[in-house]
C-alpha atoms as a PDB file:
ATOM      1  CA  UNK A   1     120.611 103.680 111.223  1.00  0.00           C
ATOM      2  CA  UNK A   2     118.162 106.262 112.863  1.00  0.00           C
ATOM      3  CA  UNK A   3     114.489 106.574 111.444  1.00  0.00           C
ATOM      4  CA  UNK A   4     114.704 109.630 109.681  1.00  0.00           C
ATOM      5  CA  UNK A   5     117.759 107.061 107.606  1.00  0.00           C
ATOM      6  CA  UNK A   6     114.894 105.165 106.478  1.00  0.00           C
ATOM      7  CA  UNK A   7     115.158 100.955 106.992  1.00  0.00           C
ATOM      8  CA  UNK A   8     116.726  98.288 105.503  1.00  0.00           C
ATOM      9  CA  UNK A   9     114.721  98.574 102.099  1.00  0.00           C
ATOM     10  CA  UNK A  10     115.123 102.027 101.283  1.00  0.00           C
ATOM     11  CA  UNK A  11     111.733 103.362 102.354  1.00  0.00           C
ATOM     12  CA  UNK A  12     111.913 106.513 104.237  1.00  0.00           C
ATOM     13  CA  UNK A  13     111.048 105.974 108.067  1.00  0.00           C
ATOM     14  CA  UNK A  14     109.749 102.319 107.509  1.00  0.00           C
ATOM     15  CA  UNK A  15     108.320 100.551 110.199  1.00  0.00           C
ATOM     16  CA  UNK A  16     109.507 102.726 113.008  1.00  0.00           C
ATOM     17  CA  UNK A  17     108.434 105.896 111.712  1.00  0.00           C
ATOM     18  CA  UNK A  18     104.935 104.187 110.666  1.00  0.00           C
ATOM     19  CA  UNK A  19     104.415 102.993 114.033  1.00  0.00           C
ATOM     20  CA  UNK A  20     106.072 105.579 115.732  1.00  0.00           C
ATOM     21  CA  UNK A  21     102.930 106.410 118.659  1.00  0.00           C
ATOM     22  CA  UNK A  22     102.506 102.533 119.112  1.00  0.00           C
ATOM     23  CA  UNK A  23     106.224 101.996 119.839  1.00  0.00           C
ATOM     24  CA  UNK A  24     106.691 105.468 121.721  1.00  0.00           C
ATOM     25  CA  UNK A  25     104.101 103.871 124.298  1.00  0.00           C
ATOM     26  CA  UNK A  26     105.215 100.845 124.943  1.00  0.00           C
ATOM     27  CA  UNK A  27     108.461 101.178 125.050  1.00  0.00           C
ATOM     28  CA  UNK A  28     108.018 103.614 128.069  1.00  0.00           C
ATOM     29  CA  UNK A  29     105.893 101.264 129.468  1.00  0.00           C
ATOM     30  CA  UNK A  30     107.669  98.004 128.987  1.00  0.00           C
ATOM     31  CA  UNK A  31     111.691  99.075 127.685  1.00  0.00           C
ATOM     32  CA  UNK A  32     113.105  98.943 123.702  1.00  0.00           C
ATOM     33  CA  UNK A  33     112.980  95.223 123.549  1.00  0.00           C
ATOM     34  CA  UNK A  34     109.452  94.121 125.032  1.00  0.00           C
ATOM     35  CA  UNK A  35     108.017  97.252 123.824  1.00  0.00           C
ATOM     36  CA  UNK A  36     108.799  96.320 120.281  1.00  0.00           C
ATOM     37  CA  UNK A  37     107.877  92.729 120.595  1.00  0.00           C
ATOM     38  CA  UNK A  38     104.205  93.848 121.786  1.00  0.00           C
ATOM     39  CA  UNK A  39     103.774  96.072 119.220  1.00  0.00           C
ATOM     40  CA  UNK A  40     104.658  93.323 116.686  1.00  0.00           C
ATOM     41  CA  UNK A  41     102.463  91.081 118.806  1.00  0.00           C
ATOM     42  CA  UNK A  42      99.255  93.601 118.594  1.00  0.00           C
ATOM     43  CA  UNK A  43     100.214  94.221 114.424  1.00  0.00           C
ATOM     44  CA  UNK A  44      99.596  90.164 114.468  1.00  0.00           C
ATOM     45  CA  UNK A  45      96.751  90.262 116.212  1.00  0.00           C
ATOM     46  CA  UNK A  46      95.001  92.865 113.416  1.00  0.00           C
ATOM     47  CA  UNK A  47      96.771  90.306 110.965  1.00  0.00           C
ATOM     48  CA  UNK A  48      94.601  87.993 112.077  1.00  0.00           C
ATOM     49  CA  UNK A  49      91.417  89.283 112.594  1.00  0.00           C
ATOM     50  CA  UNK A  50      91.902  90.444 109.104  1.00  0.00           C
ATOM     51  CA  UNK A  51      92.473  87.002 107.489  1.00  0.00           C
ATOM     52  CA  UNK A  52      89.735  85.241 110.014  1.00  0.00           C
ATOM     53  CA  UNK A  53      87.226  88.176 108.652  1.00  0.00           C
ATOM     54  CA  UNK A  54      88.930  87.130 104.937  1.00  0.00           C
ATOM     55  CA  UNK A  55      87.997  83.265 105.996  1.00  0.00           C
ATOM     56  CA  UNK A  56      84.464  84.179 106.298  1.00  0.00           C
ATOM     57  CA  UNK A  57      83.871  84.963 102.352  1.00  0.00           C
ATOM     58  CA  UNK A  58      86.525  82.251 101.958  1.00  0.00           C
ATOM     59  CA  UNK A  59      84.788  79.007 102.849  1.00  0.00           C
ATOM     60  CA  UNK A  60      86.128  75.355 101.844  1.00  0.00           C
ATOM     61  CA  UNK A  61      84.093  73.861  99.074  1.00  0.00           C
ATOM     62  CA  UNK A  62      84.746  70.392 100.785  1.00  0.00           C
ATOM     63  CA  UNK A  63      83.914  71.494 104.512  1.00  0.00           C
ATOM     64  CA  UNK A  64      81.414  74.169 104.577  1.00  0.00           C
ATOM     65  CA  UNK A  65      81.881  76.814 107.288  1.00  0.00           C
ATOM     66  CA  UNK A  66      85.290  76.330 107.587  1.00  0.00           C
ATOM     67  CA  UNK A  67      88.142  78.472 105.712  1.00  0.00           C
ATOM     68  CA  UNK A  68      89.710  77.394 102.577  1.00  0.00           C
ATOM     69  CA  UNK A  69      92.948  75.759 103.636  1.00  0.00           C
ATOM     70  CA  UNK A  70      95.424  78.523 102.577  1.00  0.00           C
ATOM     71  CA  UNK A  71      93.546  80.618 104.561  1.00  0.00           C
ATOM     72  CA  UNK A  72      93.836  78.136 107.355  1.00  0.00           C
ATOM     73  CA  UNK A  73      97.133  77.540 106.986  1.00  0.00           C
ATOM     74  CA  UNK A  74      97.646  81.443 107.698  1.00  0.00           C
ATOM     75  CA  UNK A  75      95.620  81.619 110.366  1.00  0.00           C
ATOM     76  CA  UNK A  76      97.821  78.743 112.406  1.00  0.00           C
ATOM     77  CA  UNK A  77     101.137  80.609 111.213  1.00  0.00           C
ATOM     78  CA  UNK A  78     100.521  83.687 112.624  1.00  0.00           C
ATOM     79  CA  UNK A  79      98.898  82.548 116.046  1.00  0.00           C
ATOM     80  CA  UNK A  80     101.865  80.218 116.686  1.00  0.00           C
ATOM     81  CA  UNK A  81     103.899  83.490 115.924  1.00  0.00           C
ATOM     82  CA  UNK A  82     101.726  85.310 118.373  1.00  0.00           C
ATOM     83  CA  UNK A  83     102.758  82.653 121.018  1.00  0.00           C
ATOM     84  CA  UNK A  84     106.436  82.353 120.323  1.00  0.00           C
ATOM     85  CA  UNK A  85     106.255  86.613 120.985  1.00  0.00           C
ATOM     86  CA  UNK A  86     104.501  86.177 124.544  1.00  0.00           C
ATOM     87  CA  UNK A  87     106.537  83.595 125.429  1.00  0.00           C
ATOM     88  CA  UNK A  88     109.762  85.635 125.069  1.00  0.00           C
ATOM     89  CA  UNK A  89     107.978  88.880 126.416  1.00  0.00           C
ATOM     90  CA  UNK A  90     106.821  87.193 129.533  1.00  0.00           C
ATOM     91  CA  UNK A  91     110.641  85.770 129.915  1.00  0.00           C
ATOM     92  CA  UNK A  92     111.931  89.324 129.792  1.00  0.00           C
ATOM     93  CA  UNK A  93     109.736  90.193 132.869  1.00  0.00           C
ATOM     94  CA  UNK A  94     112.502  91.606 135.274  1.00  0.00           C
END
């Protein structure tokens, strides 16, 4: 299935085509497979500074300053998904 197919849920281009530049760059600098993993590693990272900004009007009744625990929750999902992608992106390192 090429890009112009569309992906695996019908939309036309899908991820590829919407981060066509992104992947374009790093996969010349880093090859397909690494290239693709930071990409999904830098679309986490805006995750993430999108939920932390969310936790900030979110706060925890019970322990002020702190995000509600959903929010929380979130917030430790996606960073130990952050670290699982380094960790096989540095062990691709020719």
């Amino acid at each position: 299935m090429t890009v112009a197919d569309g992906d695996a849920t019908g939309r036309q281009g899908g991820v590829l085509a919407k981060h066509h530049e992104q992947l374009e760059l790093h996969e010349t600098m880093m090859g397909s497979s690494r290239g693709r993993l930071a990409v999904a590693l830098d679309l986490l990272t805006d995750a993430l500074a999108m939920v932390g900004q969310h936790g900030v009007y979110c706060q925890s009744t019970r322990m002020p300053g702190k995000p509600t625990l959903d929010i929380a929750l979130v917030i430790e999902q996606i960073g130990d998904a952050k670290e699982l992608l380094q960790t096989v992106i540095e062990s691709d390192r020719p």
